[in-house]
N, C-alpha and C. Protein backbone atom coordinates (compact mmCIF):
# COMPACT_ATOMS: atom_id res chain seq x y z
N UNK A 1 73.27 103.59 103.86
CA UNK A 1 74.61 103.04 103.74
C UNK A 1 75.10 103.16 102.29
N UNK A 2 74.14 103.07 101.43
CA UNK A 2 74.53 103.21 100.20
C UNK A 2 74.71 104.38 99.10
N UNK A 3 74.21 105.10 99.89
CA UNK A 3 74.81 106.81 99.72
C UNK A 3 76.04 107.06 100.27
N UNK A 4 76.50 106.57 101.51
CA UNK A 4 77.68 107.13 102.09
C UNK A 4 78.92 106.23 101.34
N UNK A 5 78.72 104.61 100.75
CA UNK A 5 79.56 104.74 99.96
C UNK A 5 79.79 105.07 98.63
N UNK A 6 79.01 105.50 98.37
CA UNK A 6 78.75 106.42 96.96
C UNK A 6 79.46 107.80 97.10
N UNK A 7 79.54 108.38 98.32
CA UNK A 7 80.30 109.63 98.72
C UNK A 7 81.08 109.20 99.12
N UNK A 8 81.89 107.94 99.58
CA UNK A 8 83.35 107.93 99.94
C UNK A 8 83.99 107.60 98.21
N UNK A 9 83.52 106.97 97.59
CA UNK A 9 83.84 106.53 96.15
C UNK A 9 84.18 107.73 95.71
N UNK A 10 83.13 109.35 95.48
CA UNK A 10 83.10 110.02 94.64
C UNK A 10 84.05 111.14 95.14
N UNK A 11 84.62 110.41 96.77
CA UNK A 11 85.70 111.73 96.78
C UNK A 11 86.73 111.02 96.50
N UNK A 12 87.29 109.96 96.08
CA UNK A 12 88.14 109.08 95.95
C UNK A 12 88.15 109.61 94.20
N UNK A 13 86.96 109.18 93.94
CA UNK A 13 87.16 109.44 92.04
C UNK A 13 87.12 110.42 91.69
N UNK A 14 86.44 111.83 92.34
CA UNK A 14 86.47 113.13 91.58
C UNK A 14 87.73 114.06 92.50
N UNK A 15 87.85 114.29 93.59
CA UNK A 15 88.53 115.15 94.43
C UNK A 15 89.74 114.59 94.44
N UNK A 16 89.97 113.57 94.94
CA UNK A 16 91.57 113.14 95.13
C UNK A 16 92.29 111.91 93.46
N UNK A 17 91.08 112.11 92.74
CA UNK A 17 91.29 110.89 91.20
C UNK A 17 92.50 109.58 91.77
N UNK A 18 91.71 109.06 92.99
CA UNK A 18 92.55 108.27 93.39
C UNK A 18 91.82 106.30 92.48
N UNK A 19 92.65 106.53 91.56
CA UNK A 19 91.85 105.23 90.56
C UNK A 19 93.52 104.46 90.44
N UNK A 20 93.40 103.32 90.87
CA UNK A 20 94.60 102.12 90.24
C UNK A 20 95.93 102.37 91.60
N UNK A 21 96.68 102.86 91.18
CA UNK A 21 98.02 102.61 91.95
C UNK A 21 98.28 103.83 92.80
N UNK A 22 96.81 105.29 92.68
CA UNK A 22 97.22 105.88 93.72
C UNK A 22 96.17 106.06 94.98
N UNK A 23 96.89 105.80 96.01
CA UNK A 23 96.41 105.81 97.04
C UNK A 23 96.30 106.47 98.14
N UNK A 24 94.92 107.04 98.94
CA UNK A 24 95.24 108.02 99.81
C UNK A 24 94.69 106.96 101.06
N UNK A 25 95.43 107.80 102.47
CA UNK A 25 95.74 106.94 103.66
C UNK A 25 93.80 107.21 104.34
N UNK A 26 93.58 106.13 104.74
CA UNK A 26 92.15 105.55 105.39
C UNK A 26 92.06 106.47 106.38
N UNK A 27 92.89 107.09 107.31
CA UNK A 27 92.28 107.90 108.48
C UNK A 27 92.35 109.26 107.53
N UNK A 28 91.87 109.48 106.54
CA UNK A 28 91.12 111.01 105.41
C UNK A 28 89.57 110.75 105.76
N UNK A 29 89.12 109.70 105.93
CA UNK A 29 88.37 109.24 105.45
C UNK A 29 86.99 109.21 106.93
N UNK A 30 87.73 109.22 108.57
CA UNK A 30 87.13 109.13 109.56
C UNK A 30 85.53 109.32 109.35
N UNK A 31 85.48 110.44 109.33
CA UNK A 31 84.09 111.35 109.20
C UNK A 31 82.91 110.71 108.52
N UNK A 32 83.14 109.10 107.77
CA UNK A 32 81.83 108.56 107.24
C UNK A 32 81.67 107.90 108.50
N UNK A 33 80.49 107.58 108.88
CA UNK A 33 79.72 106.56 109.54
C UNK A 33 80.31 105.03 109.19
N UNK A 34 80.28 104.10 109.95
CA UNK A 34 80.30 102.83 109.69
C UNK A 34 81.45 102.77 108.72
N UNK A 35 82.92 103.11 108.96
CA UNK A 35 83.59 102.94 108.08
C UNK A 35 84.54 101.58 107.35
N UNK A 36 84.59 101.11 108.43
CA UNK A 36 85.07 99.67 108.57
C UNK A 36 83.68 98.81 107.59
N UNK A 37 82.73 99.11 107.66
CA UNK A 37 81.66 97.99 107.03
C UNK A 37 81.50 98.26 105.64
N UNK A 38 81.64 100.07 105.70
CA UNK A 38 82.09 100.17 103.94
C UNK A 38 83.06 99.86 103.34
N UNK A 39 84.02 100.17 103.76
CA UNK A 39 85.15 99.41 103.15
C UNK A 39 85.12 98.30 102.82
N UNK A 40 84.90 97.22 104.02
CA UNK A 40 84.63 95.92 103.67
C UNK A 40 83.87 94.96 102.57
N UNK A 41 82.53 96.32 102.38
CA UNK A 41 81.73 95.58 101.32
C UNK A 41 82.23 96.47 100.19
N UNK A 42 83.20 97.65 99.74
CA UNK A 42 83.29 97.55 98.76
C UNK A 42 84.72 96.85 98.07
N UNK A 43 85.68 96.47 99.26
CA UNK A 43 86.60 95.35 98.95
C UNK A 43 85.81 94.19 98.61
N UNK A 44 84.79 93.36 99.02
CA UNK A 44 84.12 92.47 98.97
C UNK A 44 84.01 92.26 97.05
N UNK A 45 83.15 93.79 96.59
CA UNK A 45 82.75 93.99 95.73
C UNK A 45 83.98 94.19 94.37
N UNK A 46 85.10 94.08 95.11
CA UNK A 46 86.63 94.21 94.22
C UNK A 46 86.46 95.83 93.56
N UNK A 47 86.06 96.61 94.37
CA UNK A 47 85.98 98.00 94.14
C UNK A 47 86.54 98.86 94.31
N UNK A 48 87.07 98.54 95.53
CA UNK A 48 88.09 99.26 96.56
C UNK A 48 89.65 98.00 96.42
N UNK A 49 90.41 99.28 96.32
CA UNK A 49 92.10 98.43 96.93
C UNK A 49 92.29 98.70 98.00
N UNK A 50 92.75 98.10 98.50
CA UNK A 50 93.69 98.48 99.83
C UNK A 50 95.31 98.14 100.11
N UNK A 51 96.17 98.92 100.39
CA UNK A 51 97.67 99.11 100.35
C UNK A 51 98.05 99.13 101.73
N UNK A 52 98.54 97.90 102.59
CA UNK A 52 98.99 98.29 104.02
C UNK A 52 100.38 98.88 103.85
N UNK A 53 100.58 99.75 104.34
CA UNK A 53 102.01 100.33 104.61
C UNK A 53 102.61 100.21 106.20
N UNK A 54 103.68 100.39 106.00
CA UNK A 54 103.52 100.37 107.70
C UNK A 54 103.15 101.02 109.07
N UNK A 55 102.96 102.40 108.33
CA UNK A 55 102.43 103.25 109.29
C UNK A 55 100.90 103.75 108.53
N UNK A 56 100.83 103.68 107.88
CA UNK A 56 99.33 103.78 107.33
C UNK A 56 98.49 102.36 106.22
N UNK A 57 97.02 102.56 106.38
CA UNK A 57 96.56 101.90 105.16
C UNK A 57 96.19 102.82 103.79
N UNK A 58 96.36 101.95 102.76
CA UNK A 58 95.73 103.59 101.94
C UNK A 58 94.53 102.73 100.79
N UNK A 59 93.88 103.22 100.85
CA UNK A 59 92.29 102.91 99.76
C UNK A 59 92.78 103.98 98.30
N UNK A 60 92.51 103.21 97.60
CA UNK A 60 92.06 103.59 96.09
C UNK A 60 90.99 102.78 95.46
N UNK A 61 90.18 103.26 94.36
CA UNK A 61 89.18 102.61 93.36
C UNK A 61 90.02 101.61 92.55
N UNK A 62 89.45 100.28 91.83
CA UNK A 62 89.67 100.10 91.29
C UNK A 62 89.36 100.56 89.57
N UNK A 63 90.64 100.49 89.13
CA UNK A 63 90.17 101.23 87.88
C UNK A 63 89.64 99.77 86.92
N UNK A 64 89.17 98.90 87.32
CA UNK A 64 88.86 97.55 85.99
C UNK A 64 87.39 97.94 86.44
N UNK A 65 86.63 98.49 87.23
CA UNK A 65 85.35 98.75 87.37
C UNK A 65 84.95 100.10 88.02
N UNK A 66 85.88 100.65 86.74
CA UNK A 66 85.60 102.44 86.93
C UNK A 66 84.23 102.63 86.17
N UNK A 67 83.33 101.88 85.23
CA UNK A 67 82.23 102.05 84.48
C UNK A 67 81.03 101.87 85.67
N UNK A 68 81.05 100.39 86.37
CA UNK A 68 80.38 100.27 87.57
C UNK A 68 80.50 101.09 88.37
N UNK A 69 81.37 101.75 88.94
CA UNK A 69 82.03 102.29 90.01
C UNK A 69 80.88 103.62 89.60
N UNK A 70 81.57 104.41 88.67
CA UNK A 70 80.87 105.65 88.45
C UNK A 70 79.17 105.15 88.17
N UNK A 71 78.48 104.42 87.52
CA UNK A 71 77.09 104.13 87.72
C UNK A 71 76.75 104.39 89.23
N UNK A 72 77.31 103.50 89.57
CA UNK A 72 76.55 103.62 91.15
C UNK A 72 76.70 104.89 92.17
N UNK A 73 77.90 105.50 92.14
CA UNK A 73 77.91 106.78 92.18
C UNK A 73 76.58 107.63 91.71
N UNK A 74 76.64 107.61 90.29
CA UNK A 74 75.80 108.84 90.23
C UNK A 74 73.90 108.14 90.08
N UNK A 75 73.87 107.17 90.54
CA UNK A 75 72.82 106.54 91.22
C UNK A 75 72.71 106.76 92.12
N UNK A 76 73.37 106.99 93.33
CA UNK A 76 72.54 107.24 94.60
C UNK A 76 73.25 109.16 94.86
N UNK A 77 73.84 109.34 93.69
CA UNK A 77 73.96 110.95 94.18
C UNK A 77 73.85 111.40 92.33
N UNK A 78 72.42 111.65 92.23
CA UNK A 78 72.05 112.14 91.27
C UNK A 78 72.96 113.74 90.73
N UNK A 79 72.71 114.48 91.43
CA UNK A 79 73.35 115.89 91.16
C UNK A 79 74.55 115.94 90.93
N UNK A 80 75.57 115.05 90.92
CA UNK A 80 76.82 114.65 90.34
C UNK A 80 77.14 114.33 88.97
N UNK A 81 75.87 113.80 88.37
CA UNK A 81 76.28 113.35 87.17
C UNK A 81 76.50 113.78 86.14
N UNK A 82 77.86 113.37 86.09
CA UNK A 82 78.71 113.46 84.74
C UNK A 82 80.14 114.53 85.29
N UNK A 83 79.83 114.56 86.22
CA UNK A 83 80.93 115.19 86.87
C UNK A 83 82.31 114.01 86.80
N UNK A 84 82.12 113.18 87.01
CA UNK A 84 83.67 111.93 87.12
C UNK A 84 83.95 111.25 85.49
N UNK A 85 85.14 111.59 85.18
CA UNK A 85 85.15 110.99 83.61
C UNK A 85 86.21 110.09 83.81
């Protein structure tokens, strides 16, 4: 579980640099396992934003724990690191 949100994070922070006020819509995102429980624990963790709109939700990182954020990233996906600045 803690790899897959380490790979929803690192396409959020490296592929789409979705950090602070931009946000991409939650059904991008289908294809992880258990998606509803990641989300949850990394909103939990004040990691994740979430933006309801009315026809979509949209997830971004928070950028006040972009230092955490990227640690744990390239903790459970070693071969990444230093790739997210």
């Amino acid at each position: 579980m803690e790899r897959a949100k380490a790979q929803l994070m690192f396409k959020l922070a490296f592929s789409k640099r979705n950090w602070g006020a931009k946000y991409d819509r939650l059904e991008h995102y289908k294809r992880f396992d258990n998606l509803k429980i990641i989300i949850k624990e990394l909103e939990k963790n004040k990691w994740l934003l979430m933006k309801n709109k009315p026809n979509y939700t949209g997830i971004s990182l928070n950028p006040e724990y972009k230092k955490e954020i990227i640690e744990f990233i390239e903790k459970h996906i070693p071969e990444i690191r230093g790739w997210i600045k």
